[in-house]
PDB file of N, CA and C in Angstrom:
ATOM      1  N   UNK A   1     103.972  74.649-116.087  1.00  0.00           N
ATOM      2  CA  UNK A   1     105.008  74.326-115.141  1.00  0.00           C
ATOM      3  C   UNK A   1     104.407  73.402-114.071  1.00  0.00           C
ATOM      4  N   UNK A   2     105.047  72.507-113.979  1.00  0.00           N
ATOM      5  CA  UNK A   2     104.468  71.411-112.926  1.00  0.00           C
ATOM      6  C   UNK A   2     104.727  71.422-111.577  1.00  0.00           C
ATOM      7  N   UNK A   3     105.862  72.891-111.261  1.00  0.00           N
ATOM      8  CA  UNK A   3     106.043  72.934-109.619  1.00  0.00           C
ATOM      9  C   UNK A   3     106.131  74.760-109.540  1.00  0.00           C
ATOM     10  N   UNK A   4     105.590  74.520-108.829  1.00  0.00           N
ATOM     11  CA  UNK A   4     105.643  76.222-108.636  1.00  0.00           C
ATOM     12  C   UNK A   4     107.268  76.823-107.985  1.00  0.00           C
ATOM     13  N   UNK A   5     107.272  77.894-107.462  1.00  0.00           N
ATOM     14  CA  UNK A   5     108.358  78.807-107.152  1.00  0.00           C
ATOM     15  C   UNK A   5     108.915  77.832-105.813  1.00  0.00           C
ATOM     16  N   UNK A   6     110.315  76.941-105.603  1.00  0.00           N
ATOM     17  CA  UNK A   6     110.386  76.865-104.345  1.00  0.00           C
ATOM     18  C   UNK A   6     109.855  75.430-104.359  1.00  0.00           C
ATOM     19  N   UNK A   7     108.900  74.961-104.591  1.00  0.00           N
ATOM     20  CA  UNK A   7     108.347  73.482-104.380  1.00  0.00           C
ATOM     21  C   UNK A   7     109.144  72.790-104.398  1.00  0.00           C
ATOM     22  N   UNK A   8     109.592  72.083-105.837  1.00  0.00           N
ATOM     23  CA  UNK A   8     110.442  71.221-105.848  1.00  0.00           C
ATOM     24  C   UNK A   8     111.708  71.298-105.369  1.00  0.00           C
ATOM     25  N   UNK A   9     112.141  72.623-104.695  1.00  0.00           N
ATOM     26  CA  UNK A   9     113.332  72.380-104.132  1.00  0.00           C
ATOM     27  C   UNK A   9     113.093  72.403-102.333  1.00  0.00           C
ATOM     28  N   UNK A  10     111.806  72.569-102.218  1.00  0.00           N
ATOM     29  CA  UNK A  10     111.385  71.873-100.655  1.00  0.00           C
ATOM     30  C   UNK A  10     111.352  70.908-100.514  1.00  0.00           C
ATOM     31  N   UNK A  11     110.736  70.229-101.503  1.00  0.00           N
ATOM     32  CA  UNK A  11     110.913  68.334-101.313  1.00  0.00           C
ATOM     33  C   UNK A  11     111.972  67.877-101.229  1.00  0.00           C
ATOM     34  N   UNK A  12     113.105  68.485-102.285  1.00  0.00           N
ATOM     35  CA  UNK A  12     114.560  67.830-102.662  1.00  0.00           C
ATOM     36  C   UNK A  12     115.322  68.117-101.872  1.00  0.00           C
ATOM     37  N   UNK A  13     114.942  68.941-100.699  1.00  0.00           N
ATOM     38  CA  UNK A  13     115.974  69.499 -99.959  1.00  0.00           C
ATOM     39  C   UNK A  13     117.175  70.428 -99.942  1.00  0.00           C
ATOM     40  N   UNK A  14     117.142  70.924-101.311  1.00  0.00           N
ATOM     41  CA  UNK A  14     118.125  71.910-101.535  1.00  0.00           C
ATOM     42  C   UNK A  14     117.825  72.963-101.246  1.00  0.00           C
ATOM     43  N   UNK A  15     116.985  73.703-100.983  1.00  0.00           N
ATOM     44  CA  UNK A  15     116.704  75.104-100.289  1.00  0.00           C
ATOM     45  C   UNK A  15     115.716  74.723 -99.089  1.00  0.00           C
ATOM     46  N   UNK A  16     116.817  76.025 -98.248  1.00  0.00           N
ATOM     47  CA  UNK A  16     115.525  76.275 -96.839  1.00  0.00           C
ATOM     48  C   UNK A  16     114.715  77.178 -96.811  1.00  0.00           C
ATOM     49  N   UNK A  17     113.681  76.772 -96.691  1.00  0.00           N
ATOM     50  CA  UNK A  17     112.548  77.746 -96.753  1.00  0.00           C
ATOM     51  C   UNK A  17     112.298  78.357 -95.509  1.00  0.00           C
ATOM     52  N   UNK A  18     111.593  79.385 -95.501  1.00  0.00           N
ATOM     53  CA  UNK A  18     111.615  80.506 -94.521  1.00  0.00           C
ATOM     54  C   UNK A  18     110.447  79.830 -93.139  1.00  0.00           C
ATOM     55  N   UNK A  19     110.819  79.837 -92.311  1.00  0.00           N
ATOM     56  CA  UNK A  19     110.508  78.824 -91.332  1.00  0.00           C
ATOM     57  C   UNK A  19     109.569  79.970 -90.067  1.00  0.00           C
ATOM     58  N   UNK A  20     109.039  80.945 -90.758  1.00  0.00           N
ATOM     59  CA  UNK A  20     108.306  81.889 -90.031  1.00  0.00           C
ATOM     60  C   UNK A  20     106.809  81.928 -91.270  1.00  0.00           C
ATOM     61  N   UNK A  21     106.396  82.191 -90.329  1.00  0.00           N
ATOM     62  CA  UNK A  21     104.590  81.978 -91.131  1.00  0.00           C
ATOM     63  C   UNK A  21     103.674  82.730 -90.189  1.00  0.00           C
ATOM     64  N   UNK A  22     102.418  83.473 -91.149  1.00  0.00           N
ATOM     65  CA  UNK A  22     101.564  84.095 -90.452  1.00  0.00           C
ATOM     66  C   UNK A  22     100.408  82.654 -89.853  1.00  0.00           C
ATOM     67  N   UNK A  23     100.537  81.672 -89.925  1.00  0.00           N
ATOM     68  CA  UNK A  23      99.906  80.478 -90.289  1.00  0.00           C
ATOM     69  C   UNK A  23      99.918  80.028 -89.061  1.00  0.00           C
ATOM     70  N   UNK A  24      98.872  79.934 -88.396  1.00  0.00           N
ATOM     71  CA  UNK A  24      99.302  79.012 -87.062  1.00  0.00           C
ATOM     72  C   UNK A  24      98.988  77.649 -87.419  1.00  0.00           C
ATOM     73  N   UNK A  25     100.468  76.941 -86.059  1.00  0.00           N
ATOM     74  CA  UNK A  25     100.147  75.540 -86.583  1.00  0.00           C
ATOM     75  C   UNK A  25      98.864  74.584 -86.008  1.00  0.00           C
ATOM     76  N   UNK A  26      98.368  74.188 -87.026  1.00  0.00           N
ATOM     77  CA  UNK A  26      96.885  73.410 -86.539  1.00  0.00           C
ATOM     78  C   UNK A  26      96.900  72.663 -85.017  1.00  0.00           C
ATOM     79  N   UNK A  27      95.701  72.694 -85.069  1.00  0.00           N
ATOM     80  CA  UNK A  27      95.481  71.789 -82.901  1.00  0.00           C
ATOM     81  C   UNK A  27      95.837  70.719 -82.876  1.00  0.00           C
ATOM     82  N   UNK A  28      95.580  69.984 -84.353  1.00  0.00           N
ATOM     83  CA  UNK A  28      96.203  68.022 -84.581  1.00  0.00           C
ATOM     84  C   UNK A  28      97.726  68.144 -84.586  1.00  0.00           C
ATOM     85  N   UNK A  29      98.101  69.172 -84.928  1.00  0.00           N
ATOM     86  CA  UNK A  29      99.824  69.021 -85.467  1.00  0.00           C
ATOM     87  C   UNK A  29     100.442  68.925 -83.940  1.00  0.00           C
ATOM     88  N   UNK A  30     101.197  67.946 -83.652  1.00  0.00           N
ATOM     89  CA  UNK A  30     102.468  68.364 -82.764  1.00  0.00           C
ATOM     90  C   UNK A  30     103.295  69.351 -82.719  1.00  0.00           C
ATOM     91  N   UNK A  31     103.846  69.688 -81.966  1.00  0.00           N
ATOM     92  CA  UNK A  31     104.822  71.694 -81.023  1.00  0.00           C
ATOM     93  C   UNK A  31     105.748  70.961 -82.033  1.00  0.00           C
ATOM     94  N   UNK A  32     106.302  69.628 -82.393  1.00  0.00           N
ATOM     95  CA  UNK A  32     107.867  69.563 -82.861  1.00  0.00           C
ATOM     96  C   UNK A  32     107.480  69.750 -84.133  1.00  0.00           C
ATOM     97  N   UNK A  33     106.314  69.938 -84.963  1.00  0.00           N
ATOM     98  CA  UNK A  33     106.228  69.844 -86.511  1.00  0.00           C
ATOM     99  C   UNK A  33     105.856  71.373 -86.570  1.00  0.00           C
ATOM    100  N   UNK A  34     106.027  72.617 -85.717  1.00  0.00           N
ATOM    101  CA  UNK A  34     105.890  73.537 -86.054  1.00  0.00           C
ATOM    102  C   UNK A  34     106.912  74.787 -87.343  1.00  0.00           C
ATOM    103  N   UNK A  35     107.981  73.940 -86.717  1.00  0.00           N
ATOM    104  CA  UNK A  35     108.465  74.809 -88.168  1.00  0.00           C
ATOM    105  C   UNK A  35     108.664  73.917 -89.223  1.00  0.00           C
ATOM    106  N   UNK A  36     108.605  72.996 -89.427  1.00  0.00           N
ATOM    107  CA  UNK A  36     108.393  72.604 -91.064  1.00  0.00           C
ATOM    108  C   UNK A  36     107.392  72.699 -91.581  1.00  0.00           C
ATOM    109  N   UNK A  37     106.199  72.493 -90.388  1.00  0.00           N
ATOM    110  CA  UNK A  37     105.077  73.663 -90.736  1.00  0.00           C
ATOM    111  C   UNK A  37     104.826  74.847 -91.765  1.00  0.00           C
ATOM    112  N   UNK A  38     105.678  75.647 -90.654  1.00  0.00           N
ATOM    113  CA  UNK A  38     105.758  77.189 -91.344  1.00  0.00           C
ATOM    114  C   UNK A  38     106.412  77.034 -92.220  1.00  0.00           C
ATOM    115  N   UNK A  39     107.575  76.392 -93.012  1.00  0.00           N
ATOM    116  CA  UNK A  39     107.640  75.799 -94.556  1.00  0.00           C
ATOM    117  C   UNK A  39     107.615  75.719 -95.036  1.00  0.00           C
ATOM    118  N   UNK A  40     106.459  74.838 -94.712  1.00  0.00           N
ATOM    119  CA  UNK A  40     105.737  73.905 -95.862  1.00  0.00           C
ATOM    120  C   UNK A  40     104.521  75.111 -95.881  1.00  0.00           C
ATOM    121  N   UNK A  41     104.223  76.194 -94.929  1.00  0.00           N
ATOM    122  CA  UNK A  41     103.055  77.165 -95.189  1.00  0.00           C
ATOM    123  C   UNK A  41     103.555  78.467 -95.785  1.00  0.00           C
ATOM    124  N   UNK A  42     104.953  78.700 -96.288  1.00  0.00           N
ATOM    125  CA  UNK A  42     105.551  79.513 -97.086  1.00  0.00           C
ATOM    126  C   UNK A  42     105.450  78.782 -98.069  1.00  0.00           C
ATOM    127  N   UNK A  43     106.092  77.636 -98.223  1.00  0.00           N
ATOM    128  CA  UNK A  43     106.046  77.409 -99.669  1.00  0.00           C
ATOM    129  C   UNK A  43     104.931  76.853-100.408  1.00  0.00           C
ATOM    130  N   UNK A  44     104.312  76.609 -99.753  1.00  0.00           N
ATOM    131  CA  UNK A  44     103.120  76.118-100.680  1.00  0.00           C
ATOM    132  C   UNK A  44     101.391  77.075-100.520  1.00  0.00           C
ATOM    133  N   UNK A  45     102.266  78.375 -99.982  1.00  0.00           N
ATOM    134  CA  UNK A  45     100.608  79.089 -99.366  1.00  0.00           C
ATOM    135  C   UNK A  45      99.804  79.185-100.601  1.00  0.00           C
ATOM    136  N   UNK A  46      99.838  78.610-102.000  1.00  0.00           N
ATOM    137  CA  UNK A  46      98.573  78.883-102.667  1.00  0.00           C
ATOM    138  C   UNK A  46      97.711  77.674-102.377  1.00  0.00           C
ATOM    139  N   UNK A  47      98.427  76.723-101.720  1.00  0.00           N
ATOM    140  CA  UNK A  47      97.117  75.565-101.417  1.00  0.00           C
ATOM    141  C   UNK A  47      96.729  75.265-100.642  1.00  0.00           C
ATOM    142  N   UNK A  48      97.570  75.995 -98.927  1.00  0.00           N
ATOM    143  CA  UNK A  48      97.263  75.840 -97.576  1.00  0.00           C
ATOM    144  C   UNK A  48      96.136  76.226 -97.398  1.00  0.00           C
ATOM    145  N   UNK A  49      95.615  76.926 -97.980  1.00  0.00           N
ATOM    146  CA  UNK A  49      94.275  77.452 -97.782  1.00  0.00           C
ATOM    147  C   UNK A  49      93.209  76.696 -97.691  1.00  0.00           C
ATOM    148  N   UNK A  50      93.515  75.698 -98.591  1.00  0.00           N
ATOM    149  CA  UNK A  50      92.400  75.122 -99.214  1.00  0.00           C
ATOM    150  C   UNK A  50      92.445  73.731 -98.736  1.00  0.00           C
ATOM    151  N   UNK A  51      93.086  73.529 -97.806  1.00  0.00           N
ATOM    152  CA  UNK A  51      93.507  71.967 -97.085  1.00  0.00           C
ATOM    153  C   UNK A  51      92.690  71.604 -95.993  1.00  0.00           C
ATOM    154  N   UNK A  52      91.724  73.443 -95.726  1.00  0.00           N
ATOM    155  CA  UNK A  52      91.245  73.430 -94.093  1.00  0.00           C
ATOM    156  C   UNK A  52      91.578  72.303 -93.338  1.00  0.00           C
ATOM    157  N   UNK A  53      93.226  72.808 -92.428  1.00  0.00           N
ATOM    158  CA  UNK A  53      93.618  72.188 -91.709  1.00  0.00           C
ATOM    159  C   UNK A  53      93.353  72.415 -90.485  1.00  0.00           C
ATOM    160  N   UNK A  54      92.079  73.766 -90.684  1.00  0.00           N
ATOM    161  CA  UNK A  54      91.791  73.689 -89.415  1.00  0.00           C
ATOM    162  C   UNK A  54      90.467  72.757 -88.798  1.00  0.00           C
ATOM    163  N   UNK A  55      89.970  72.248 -89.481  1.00  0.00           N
ATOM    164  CA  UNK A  55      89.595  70.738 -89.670  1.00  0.00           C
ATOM    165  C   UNK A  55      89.843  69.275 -88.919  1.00  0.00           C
ATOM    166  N   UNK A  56      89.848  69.588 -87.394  1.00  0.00           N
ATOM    167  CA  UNK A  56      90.864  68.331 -86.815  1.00  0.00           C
ATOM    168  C   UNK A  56      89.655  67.328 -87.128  1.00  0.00           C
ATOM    169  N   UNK A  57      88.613  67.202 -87.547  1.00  0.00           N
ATOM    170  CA  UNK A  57      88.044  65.720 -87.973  1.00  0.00           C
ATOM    171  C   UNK A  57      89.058  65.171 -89.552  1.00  0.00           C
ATOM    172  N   UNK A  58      89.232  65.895 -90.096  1.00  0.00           N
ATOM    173  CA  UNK A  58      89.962  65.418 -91.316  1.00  0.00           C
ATOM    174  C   UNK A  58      91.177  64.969 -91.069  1.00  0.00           C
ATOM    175  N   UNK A  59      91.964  65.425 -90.307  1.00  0.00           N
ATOM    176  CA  UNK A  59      93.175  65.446 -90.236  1.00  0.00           C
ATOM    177  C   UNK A  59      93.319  64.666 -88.991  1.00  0.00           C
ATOM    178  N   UNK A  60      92.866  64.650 -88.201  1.00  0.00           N
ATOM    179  CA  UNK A  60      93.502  63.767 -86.749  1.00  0.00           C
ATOM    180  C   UNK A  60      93.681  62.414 -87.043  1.00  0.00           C
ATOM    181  N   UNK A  61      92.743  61.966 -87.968  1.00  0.00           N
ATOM    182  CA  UNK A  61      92.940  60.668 -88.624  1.00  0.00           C
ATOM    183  C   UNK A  61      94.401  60.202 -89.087  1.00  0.00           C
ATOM    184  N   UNK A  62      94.594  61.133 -89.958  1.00  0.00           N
ATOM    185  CA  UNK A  62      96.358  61.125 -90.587  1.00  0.00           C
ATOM    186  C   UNK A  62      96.839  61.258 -89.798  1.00  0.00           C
ATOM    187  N   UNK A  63      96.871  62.040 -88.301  1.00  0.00           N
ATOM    188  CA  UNK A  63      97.693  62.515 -87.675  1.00  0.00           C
ATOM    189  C   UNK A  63      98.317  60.856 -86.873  1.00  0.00           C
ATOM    190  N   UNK A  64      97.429  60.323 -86.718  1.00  0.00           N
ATOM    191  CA  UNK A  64      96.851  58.942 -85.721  1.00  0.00           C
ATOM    192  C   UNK A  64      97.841  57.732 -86.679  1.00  0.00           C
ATOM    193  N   UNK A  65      97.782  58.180 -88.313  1.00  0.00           N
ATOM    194  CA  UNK A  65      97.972  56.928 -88.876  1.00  0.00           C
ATOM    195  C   UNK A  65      99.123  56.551 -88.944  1.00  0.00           C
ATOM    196  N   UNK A  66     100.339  55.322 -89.141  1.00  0.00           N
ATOM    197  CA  UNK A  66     101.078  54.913 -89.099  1.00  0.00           C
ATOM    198  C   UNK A  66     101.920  55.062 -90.525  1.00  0.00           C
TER     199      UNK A  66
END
């Protein structure tokens, strides 16, 4: 299966995903991206893990980019 439970209908927009998360949102992320955040950290928690977003050298970059 090429999308797990929920994925592809987070991208497509047809289901809302549960917008509460044990997940805090990272120090790079902006207060307004907090609940698509939590989301995107319901629906995809088998890979949030592994993104170490708590990592702001990795990520502030993206955060920065256009």
């Amino acid at each position: 299966m090429l999308f797990g439970r929920s994925e592809w209908e987070f991208f497509s927009g047809s289901v809302v995903a549960i917008a509460d998360s044990h997940m805090q949102l990272p120090r790079w992320a902006t207060k307004d991206r907090k609940e698509i955040f939590a989301m995107f950290a319901n629906t995809f928690s088998n890979i949030v893990g592994n993104l170490s977003l708590e990592n702001d050298g990795i990520w502030q970059p993206f955060m920065k980019s256009n």
